[in-house]
C-alpha atoms as a PDB file:
ATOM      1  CA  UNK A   1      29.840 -24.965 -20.410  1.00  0.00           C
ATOM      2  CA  UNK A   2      32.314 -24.334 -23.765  1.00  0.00           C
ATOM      3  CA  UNK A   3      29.803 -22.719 -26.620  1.00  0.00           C
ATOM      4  CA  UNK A   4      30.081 -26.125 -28.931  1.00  0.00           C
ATOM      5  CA  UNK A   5      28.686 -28.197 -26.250  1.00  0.00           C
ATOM      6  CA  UNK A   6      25.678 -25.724 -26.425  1.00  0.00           C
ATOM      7  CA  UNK A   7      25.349 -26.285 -30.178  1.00  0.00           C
ATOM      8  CA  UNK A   8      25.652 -29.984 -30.144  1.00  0.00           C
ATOM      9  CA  UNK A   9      22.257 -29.793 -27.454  1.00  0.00           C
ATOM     10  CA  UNK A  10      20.579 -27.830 -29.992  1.00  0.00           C
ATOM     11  CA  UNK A  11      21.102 -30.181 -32.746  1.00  0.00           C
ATOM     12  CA  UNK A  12      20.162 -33.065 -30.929  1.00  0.00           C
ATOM     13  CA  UNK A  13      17.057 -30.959 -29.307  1.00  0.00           C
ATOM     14  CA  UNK A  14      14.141 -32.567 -31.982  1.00  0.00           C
ATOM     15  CA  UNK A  15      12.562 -29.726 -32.281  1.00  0.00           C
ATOM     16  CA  UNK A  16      11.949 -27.301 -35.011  1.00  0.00           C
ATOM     17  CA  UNK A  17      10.532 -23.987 -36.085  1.00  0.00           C
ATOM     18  CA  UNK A  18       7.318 -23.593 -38.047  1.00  0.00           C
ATOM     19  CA  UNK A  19       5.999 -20.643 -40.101  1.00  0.00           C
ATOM     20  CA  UNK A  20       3.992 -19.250 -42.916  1.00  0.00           C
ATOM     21  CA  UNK A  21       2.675 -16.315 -44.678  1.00  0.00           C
ATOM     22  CA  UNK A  22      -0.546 -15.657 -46.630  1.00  0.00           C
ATOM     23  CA  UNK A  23      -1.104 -12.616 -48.941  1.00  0.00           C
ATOM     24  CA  UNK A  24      -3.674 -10.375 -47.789  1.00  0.00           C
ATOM     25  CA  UNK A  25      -6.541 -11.494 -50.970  1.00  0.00           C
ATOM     26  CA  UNK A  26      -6.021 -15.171 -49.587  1.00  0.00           C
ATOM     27  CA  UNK A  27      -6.855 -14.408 -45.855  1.00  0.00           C
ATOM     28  CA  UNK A  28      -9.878 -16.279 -44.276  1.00  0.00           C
ATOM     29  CA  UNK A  29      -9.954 -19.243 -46.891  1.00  0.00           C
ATOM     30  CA  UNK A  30      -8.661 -21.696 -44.401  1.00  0.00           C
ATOM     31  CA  UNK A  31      -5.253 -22.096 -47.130  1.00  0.00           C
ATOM     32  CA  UNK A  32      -2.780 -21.975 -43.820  1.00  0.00           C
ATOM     33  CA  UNK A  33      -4.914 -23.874 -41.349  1.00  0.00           C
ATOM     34  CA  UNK A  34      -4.740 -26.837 -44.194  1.00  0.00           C
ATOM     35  CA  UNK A  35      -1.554 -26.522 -45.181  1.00  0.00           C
ATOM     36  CA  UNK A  36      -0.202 -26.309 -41.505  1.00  0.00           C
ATOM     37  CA  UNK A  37      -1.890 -28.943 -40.609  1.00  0.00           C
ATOM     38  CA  UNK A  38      -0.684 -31.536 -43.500  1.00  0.00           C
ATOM     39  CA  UNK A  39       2.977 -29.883 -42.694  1.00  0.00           C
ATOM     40  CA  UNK A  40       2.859 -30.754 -39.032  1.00  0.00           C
ATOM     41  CA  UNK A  41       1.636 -34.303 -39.779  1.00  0.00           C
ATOM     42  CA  UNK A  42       4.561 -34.646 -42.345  1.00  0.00           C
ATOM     43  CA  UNK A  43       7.052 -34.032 -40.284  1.00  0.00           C
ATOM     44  CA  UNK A  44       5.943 -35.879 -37.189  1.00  0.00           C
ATOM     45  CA  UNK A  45       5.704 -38.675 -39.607  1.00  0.00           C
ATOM     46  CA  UNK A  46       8.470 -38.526 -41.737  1.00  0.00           C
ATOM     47  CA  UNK A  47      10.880 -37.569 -39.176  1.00  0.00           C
ATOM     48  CA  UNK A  48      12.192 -37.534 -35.597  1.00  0.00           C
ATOM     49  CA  UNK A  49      11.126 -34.155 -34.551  1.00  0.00           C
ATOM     50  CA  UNK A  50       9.155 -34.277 -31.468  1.00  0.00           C
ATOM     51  CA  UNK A  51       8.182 -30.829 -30.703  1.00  0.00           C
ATOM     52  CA  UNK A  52       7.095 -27.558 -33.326  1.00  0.00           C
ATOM     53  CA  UNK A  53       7.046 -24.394 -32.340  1.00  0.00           C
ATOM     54  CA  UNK A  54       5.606 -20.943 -33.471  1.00  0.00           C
ATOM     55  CA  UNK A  55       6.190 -17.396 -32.619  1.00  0.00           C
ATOM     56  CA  UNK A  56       3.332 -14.949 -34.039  1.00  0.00           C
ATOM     57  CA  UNK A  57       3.559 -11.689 -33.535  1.00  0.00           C
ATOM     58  CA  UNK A  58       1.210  -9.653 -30.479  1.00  0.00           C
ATOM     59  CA  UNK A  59      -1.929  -8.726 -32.398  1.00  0.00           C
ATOM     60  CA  UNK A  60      -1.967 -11.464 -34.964  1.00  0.00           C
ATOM     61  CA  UNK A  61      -5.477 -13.031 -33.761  1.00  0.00           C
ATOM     62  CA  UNK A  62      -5.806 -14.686 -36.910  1.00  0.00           C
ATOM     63  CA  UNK A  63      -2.642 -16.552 -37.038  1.00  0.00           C
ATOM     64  CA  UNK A  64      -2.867 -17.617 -33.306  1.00  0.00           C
ATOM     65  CA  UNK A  65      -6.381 -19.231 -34.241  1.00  0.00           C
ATOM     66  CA  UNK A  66      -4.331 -21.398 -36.797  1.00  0.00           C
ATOM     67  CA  UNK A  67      -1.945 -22.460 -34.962  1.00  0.00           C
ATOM     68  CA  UNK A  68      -5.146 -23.289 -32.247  1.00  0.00           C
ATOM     69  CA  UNK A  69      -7.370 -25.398 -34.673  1.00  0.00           C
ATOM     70  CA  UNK A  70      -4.161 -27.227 -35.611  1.00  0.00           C
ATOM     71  CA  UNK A  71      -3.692 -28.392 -32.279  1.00  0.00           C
ATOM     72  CA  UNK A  72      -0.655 -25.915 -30.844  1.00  0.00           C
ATOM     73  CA  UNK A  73      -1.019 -24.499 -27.681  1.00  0.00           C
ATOM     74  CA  UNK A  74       0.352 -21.176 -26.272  1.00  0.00           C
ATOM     75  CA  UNK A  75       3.339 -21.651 -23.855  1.00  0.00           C
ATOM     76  CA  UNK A  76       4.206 -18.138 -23.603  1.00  0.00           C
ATOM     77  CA  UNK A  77       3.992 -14.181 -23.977  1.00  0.00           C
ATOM     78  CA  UNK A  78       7.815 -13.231 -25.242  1.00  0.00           C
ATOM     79  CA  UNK A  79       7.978  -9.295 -24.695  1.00  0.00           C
ATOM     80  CA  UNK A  80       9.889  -7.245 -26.873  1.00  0.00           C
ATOM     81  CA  UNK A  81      10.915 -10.333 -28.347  1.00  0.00           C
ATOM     82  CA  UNK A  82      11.883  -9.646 -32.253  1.00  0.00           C
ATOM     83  CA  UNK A  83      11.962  -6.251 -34.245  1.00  0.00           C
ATOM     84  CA  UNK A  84       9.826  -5.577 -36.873  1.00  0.00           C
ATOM     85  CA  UNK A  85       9.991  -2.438 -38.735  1.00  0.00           C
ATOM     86  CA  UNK A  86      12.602  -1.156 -35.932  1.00  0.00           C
ATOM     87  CA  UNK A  87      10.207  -1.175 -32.862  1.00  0.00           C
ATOM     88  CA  UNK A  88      10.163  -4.436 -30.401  1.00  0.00           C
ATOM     89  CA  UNK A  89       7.569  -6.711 -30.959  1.00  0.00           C
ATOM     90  CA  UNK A  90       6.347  -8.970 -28.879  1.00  0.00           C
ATOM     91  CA  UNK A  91       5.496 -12.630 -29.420  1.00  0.00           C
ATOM     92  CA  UNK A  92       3.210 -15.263 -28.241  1.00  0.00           C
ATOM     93  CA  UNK A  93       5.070 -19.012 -28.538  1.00  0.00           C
ATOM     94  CA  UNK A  94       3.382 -21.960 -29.513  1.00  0.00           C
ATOM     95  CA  UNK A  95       4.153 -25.706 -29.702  1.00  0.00           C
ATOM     96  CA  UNK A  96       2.867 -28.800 -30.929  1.00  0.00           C
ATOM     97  CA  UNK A  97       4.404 -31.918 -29.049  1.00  0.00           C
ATOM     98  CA  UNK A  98       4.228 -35.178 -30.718  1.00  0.00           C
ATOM     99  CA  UNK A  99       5.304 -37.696 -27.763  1.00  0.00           C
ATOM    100  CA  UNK A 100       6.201 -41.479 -29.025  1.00  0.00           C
END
């Protein structure tokens, strides 16, 4: 299959990467439960993306809960999946369909 063919699948593919980041004195105040949530309704509203998806990093309890209590579900355990601070990291993935 020539590489551009490949692209053109991921462009039509509908789906989309979410993520966020909350400084350590705003942890536990619920800021990116809420704001996840009103960002994943958004965009299944406002446009044709049909599936969101999340990688948090192996550890990150806190974050998976989020992703949870927004209504994402784990697919996956990615090992050695991204590099952070130069060692392999693994990830868990999760998704949030929204099926017409």
């Amino acid at each position: 299959m020539p590489f551009s063919d490949a692209l053109r699948r991921l462009e039509r593919s509908r789906t989309a990467d979410v993520g966020y980041w909350i400084a350590q004195p705003f942890w536990g105040k619920g800021i990116a439960t809420q704001a996840l949530a009103q960002l994943t309704q958004h965009i299944f509203k406002e446009t044709d993306i049909i599936r969101l998806q999340a990688l948090v990093f192996d550890g990150n309890i806190a974050s998976c809960r989020v992703l949870e209590k927004c209504g994402y579900i784990q697919e996956a355990f990615l090992k050695c999946a991204v590099f952070k601070e130069d060692q392999p990291i693994s990830t868990y993935l999760y998704s949030c369909l929204n099926i017409p």
